[in-house]
N, C-alpha and C. Protein backbone atom coordinates (compact mmCIF):
# COMPACT_ATOMS: atom_id res chain seq x y z
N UNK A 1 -18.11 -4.02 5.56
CA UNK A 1 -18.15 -5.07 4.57
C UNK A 1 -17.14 -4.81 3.46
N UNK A 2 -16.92 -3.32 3.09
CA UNK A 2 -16.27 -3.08 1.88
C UNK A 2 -14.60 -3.65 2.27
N UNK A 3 -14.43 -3.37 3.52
CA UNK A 3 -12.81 -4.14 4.07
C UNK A 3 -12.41 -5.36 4.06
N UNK A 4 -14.05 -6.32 4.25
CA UNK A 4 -13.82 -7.44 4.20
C UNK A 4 -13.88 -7.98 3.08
N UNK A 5 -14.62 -7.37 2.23
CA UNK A 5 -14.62 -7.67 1.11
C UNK A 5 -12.83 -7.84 0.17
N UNK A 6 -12.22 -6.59 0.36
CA UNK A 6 -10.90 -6.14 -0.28
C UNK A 6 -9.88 -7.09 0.36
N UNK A 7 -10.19 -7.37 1.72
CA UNK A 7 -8.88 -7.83 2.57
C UNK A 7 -9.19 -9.05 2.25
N UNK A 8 -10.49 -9.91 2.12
CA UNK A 8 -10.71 -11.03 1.39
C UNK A 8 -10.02 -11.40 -0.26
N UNK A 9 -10.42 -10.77 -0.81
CA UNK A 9 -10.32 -10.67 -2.18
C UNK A 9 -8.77 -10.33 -2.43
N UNK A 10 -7.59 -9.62 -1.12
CA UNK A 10 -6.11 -9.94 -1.33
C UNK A 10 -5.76 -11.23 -1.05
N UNK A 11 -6.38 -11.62 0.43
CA UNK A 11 -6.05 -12.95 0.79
C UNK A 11 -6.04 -14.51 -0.41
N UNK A 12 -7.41 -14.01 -1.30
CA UNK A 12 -7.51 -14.89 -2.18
C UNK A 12 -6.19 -15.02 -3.10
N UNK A 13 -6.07 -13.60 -3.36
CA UNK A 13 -4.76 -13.55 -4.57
C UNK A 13 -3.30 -14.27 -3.76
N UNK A 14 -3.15 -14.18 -2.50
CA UNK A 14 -2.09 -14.60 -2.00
C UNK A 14 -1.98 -15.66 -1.67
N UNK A 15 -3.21 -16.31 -1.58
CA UNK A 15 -3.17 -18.16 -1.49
C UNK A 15 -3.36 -18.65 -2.84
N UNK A 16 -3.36 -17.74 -3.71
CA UNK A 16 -2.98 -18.41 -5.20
C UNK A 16 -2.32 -18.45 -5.74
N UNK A 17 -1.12 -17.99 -4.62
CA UNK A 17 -0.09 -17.76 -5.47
C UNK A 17 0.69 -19.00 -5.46
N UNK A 18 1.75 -19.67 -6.73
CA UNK A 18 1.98 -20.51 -6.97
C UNK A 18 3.63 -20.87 -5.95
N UNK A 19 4.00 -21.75 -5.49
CA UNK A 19 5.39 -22.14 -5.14
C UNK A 19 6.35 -21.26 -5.71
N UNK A 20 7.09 -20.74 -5.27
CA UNK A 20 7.77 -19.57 -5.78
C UNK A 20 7.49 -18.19 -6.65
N UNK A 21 6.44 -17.75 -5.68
CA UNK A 21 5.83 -16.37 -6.18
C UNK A 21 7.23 -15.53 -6.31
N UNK A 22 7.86 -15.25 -6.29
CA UNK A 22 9.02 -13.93 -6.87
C UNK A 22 8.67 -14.42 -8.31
N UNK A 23 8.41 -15.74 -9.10
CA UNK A 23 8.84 -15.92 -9.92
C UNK A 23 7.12 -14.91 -11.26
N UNK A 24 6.13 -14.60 -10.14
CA UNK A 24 4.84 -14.53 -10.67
C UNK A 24 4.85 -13.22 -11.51
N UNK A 25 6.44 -11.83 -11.61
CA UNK A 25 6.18 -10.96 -13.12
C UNK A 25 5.84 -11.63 -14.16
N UNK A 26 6.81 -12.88 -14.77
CA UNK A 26 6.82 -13.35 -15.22
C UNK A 26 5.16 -14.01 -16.32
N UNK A 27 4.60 -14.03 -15.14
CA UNK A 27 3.42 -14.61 -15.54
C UNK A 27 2.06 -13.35 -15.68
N UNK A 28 2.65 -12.38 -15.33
CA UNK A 28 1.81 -11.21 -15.82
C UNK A 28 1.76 -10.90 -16.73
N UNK A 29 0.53 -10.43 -17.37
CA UNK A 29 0.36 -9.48 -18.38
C UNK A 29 1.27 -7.95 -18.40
N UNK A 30 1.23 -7.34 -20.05
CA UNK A 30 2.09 -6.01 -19.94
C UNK A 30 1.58 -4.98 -18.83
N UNK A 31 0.09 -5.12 -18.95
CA UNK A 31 -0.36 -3.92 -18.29
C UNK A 31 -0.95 -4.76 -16.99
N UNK A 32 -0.13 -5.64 -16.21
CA UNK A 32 -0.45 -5.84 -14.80
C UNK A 32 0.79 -5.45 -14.75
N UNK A 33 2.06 -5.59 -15.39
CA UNK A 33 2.85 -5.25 -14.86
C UNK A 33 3.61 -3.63 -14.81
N UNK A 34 2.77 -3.24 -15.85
CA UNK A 34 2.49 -1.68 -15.81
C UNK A 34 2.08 -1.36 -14.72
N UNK A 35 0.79 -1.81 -14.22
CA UNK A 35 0.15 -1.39 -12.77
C UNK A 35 0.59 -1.50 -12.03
N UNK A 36 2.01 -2.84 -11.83
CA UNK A 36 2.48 -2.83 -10.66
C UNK A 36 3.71 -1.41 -10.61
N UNK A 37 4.38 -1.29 -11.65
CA UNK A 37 5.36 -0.43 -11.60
C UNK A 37 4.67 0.87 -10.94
N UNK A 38 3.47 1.39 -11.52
CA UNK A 38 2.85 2.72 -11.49
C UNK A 38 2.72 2.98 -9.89
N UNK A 39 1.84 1.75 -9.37
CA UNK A 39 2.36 1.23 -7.82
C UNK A 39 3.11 1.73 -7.16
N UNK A 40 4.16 0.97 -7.41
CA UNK A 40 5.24 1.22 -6.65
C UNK A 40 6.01 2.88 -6.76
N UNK A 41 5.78 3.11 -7.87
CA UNK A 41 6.40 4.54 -8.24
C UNK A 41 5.52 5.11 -7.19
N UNK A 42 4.03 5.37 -7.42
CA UNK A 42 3.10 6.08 -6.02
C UNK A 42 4.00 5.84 -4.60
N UNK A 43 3.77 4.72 -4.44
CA UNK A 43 4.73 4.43 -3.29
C UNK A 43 5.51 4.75 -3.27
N UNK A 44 6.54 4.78 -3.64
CA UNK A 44 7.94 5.68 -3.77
C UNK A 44 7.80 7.33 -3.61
N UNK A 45 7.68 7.97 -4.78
CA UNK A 45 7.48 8.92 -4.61
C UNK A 45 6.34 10.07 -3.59
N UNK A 46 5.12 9.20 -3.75
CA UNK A 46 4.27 10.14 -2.56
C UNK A 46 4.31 9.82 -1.74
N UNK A 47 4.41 8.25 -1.30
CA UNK A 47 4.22 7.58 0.36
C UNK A 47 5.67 7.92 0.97
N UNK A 48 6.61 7.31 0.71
CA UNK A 48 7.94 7.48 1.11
C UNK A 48 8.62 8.13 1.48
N UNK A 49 8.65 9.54 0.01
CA UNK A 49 9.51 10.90 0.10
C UNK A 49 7.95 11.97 0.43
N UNK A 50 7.37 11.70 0.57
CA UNK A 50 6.28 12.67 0.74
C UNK A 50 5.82 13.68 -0.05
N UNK A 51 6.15 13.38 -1.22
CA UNK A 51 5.49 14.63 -2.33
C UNK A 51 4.14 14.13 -2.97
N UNK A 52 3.33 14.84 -2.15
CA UNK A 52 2.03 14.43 -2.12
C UNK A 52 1.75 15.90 -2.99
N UNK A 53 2.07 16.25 -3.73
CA UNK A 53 1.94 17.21 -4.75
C UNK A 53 2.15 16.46 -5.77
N UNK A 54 2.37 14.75 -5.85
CA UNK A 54 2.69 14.28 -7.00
C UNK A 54 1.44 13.44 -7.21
N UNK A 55 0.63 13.62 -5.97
CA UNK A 55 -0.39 12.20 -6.16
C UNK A 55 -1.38 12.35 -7.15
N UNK A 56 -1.72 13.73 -8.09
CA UNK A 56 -2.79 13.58 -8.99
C UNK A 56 -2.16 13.01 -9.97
N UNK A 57 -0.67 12.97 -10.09
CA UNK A 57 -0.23 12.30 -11.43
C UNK A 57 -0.81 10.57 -11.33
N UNK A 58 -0.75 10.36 -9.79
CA UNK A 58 -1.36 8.60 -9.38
C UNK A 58 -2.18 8.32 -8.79
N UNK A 59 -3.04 8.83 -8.38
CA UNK A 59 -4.33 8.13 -7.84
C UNK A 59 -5.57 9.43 -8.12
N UNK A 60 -7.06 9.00 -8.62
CA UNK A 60 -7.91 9.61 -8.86
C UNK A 60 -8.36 10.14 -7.95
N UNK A 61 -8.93 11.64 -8.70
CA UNK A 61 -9.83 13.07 -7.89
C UNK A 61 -10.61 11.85 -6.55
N UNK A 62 -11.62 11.05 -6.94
CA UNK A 62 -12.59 9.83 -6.22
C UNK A 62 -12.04 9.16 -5.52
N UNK A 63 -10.89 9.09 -5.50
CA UNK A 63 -10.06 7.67 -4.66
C UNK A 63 -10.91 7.36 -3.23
N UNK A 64 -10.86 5.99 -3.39
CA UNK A 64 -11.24 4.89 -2.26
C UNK A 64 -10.20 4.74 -1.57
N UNK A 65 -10.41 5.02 0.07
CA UNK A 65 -9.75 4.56 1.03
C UNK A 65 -10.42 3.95 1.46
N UNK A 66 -10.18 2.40 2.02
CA UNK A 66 -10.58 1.43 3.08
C UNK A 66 -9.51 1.53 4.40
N UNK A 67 -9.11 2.46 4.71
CA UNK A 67 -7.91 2.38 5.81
C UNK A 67 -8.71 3.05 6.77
N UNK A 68 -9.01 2.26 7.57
CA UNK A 68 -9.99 3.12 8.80
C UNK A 68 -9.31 4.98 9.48
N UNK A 69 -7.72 4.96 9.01
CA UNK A 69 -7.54 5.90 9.74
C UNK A 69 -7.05 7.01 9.21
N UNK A 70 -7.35 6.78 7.55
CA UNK A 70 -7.11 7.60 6.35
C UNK A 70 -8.66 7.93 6.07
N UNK A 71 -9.09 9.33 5.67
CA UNK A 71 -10.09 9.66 5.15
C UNK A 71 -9.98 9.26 3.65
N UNK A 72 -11.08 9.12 3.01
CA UNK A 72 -11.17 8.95 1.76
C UNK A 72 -11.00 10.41 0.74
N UNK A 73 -10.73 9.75 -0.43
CA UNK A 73 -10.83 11.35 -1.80
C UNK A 73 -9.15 11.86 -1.77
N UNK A 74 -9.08 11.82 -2.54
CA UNK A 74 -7.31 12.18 -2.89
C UNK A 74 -7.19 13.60 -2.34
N UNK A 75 -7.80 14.50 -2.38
CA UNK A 75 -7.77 15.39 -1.55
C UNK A 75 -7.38 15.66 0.18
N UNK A 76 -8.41 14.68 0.79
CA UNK A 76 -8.02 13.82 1.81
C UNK A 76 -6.56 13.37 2.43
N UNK A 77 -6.67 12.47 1.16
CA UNK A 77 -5.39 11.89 1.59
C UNK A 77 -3.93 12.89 1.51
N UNK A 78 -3.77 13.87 0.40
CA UNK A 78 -3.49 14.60 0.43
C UNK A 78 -2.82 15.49 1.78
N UNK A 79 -3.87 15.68 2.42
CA UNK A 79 -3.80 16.32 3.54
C UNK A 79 -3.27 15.45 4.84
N UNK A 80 -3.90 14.46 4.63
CA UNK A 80 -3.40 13.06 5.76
C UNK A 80 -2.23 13.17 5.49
N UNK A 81 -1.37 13.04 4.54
CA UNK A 81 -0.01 12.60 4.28
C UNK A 81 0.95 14.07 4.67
N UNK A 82 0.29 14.90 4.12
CA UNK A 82 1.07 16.35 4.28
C UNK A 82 1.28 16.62 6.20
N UNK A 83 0.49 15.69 6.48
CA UNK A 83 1.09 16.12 8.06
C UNK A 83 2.17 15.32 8.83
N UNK A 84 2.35 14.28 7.64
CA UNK A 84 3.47 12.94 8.27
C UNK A 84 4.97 13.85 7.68
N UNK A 85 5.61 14.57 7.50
CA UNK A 85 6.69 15.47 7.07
C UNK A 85 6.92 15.79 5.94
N UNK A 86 7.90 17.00 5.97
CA UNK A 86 8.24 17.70 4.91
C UNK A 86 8.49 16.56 3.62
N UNK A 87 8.28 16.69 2.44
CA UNK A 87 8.76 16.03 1.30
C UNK A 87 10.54 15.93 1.56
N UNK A 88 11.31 14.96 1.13
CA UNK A 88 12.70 14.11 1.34
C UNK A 88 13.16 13.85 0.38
N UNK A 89 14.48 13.82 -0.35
CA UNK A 89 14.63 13.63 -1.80
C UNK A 89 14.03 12.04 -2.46
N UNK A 90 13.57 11.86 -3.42
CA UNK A 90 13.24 10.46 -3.76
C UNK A 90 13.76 10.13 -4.19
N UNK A 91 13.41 8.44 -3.66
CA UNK A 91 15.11 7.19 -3.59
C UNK A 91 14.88 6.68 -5.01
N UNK A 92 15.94 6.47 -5.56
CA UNK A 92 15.72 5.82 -6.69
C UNK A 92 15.42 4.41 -6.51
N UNK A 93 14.84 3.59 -5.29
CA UNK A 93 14.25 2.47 -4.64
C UNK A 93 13.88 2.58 -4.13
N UNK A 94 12.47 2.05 -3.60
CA UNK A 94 12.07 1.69 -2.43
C UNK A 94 12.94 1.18 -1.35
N UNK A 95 12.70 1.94 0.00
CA UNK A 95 14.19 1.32 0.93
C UNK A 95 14.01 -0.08 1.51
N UNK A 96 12.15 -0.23 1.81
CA UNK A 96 12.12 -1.62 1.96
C UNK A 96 11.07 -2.34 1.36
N UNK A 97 11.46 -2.70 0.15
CA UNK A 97 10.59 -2.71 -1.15
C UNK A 97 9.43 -4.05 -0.47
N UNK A 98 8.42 -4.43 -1.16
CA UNK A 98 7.48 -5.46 -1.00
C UNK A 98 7.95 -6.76 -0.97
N UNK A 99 7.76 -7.75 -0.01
CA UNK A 99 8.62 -8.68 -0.42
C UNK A 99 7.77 -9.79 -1.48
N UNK A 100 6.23 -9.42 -1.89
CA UNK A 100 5.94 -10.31 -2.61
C UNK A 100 4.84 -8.68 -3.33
N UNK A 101 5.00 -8.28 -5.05
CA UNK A 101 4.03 -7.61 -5.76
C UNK A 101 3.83 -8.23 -7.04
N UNK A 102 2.48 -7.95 -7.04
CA UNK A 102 1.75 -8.74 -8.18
C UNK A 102 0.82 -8.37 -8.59
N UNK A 103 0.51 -7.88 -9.99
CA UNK A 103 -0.50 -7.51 -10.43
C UNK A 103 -1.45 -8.85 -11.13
N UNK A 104 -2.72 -8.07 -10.94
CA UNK A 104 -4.08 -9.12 -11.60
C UNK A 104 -5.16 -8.50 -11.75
N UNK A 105 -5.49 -8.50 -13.67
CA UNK A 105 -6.53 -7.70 -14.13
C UNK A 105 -6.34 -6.24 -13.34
N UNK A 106 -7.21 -5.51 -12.58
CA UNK A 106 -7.02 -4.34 -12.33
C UNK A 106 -6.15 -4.07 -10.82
N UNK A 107 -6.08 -5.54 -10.10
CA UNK A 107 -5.57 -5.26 -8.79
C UNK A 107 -3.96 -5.10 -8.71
N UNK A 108 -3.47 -4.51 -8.03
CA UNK A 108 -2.19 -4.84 -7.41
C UNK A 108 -2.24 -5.21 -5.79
N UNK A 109 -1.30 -5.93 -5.85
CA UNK A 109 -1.14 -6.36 -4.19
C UNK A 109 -0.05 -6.68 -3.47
N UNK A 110 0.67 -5.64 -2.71
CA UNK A 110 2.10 -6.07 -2.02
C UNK A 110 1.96 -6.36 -0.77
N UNK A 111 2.78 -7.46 -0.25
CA UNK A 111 3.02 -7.42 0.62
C UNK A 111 4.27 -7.68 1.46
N UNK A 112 3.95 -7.06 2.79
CA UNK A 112 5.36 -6.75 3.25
C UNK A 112 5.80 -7.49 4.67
N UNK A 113 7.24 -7.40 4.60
CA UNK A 113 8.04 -8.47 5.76
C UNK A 113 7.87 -7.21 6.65
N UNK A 114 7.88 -7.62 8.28
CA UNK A 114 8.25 -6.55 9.05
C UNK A 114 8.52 -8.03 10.48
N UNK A 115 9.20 -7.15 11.31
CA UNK A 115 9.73 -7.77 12.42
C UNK A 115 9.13 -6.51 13.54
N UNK A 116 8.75 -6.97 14.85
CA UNK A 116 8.64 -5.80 15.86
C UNK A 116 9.11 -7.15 17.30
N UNK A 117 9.00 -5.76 18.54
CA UNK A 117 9.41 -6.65 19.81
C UNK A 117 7.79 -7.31 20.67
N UNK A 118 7.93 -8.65 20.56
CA UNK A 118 7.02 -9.79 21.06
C UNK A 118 6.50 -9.11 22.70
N UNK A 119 5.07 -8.54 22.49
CA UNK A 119 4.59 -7.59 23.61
C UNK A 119 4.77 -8.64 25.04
N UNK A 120 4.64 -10.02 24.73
CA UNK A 120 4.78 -11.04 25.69
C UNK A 120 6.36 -11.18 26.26
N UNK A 121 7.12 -10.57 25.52
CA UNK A 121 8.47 -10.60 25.73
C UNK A 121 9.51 -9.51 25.19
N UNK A 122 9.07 -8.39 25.72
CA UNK A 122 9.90 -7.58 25.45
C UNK A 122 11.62 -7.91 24.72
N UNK A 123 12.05 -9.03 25.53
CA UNK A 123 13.42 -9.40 24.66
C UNK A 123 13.22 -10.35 23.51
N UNK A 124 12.27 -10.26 22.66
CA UNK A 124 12.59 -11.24 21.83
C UNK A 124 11.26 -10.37 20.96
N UNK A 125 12.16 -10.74 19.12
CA UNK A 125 11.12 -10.31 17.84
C UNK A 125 10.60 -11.36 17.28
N UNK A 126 9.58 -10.55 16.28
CA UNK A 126 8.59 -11.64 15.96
C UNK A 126 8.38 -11.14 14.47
N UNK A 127 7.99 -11.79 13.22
CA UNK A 127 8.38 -10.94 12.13
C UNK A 127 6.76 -11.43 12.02
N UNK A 128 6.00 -10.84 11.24
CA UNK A 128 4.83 -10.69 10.41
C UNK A 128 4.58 -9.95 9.17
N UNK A 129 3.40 -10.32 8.40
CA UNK A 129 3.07 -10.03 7.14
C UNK A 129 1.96 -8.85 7.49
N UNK A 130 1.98 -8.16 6.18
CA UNK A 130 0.88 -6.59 6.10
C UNK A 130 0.93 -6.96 4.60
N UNK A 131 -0.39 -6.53 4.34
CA UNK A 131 -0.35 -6.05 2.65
C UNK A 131 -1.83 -5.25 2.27
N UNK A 132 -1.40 -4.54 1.14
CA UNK A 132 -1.90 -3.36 1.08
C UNK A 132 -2.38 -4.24 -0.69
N UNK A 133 -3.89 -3.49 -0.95
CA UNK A 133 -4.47 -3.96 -2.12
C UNK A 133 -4.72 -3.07 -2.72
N UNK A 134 -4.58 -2.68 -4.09
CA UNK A 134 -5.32 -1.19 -5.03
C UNK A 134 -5.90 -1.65 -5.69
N UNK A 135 -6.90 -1.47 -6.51
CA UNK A 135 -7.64 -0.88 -7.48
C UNK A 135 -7.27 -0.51 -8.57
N UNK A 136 -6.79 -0.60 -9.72
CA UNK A 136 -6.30 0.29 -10.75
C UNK A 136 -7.44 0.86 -12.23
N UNK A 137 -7.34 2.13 -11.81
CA UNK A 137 -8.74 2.57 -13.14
C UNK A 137 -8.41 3.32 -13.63
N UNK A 138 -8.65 3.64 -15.24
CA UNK A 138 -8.04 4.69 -15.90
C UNK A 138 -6.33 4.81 -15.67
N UNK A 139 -5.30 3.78 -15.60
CA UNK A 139 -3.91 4.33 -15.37
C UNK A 139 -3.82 5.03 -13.62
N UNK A 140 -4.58 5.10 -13.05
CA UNK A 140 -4.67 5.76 -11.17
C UNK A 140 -5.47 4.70 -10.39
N UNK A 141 -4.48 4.95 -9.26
CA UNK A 141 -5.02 4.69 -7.99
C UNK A 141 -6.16 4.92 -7.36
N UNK A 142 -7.61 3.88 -7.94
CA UNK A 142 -8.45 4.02 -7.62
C UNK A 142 -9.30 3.71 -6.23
N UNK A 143 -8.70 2.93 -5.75
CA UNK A 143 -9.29 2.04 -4.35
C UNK A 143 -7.86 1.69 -3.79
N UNK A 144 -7.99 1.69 -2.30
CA UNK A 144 -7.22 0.87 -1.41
C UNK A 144 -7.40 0.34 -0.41
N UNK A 145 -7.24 -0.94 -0.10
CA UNK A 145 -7.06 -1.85 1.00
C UNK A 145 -6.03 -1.94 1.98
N UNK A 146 -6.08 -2.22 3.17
CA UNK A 146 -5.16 -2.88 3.75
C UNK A 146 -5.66 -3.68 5.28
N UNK A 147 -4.47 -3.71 5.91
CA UNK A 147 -4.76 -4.31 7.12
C UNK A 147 -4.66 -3.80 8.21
N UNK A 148 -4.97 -2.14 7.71
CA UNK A 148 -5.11 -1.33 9.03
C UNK A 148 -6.05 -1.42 10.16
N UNK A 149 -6.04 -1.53 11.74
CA UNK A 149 -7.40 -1.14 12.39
C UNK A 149 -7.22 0.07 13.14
N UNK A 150 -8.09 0.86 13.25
CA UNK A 150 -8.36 2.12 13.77
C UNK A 150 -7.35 1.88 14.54
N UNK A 151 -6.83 3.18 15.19
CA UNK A 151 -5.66 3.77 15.77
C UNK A 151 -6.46 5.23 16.48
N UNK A 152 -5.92 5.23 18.08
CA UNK A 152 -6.35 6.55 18.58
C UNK A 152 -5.38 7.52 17.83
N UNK A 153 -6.15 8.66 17.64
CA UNK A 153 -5.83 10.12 17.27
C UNK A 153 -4.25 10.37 17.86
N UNK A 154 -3.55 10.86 17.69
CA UNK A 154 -2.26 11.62 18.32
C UNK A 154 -2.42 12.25 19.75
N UNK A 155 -1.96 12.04 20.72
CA UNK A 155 -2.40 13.25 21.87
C UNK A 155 -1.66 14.98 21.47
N UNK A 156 -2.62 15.40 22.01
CA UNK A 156 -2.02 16.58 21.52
C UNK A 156 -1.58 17.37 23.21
N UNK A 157 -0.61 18.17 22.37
CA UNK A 157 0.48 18.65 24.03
C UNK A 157 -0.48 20.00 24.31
N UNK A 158 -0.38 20.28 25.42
CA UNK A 158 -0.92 21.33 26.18
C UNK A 158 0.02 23.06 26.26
């Protein structure tokens, strides 16, 4: 329920958004648009380049994961992330930034363009939407959403 709840409650923010959402900083408050920056910096720096030694500066000891294939508690995640590779220098951008972020009251919510190959047709792509929802409490990354579904484990080699 708590997924449907979050993945609901993005969907809402994204069908409200007005005819030319790029234009919606604009219409934020200082500190939505604080939250979004703080955001994206997390993203940048811990998701991206992998310095997950940076994440107590952004998301709380408690953190909420709703990602079926992320454990919850910054600790957690911590560890989840430390096995996706070594830390990488960090970009002074995101390489493929959100194509729509927006903060509201405590939420942020990006979402993103992606293209993959059409399983019905190996020769031909198909582009789709993902977006990921936070929480923002105390200045950190308190809760997260997205549109993950469970994923088998890695095989492991013999």
């Amino acid at each position: 329920m708590q997924f449907f709840k979050g993945g609901l409650l993005a969907l809402l923010f994204i069908a409200s958004l007005p005819a030319g959402a790029q234009d919606m900083p604009s219409t934020m408050t200082a500190q939505e648009k604080a939250n979004v920056k703080m955001v994206l910096d997390w993203w940048r720096e811990v998701i991206v380049a992998h310095h997950v030694e940076l994440a107590p500066k952004y998301q709380a000891e408690d953190y909420i994961q709703h990602n079926p294939n992320i454990p919850t508690g910054r600790a957690a995640f911590v560890k989840f992330f430390s096995t996706l590779g070594p830390p990488v220098p960090i970009p002074d951008r995101l390489p493929n930034p959100p194509a729509v972020a927006f903060g509201k009251g405590d939420y942020v919510v990006l979402v993103w363009n992606h293209s993959a190959v059409d399983p019905a047709n190996p020769r031909r792509t198909y582009d789709y939407n993902s977006f990921d929802c936070l929480r923002i409490q105390n200045g950190k990354v308190q809760e997260h959403w997205d549109d993950a579904r469970k994923q088998a484990p890695p095989a492991r080699g013999n």
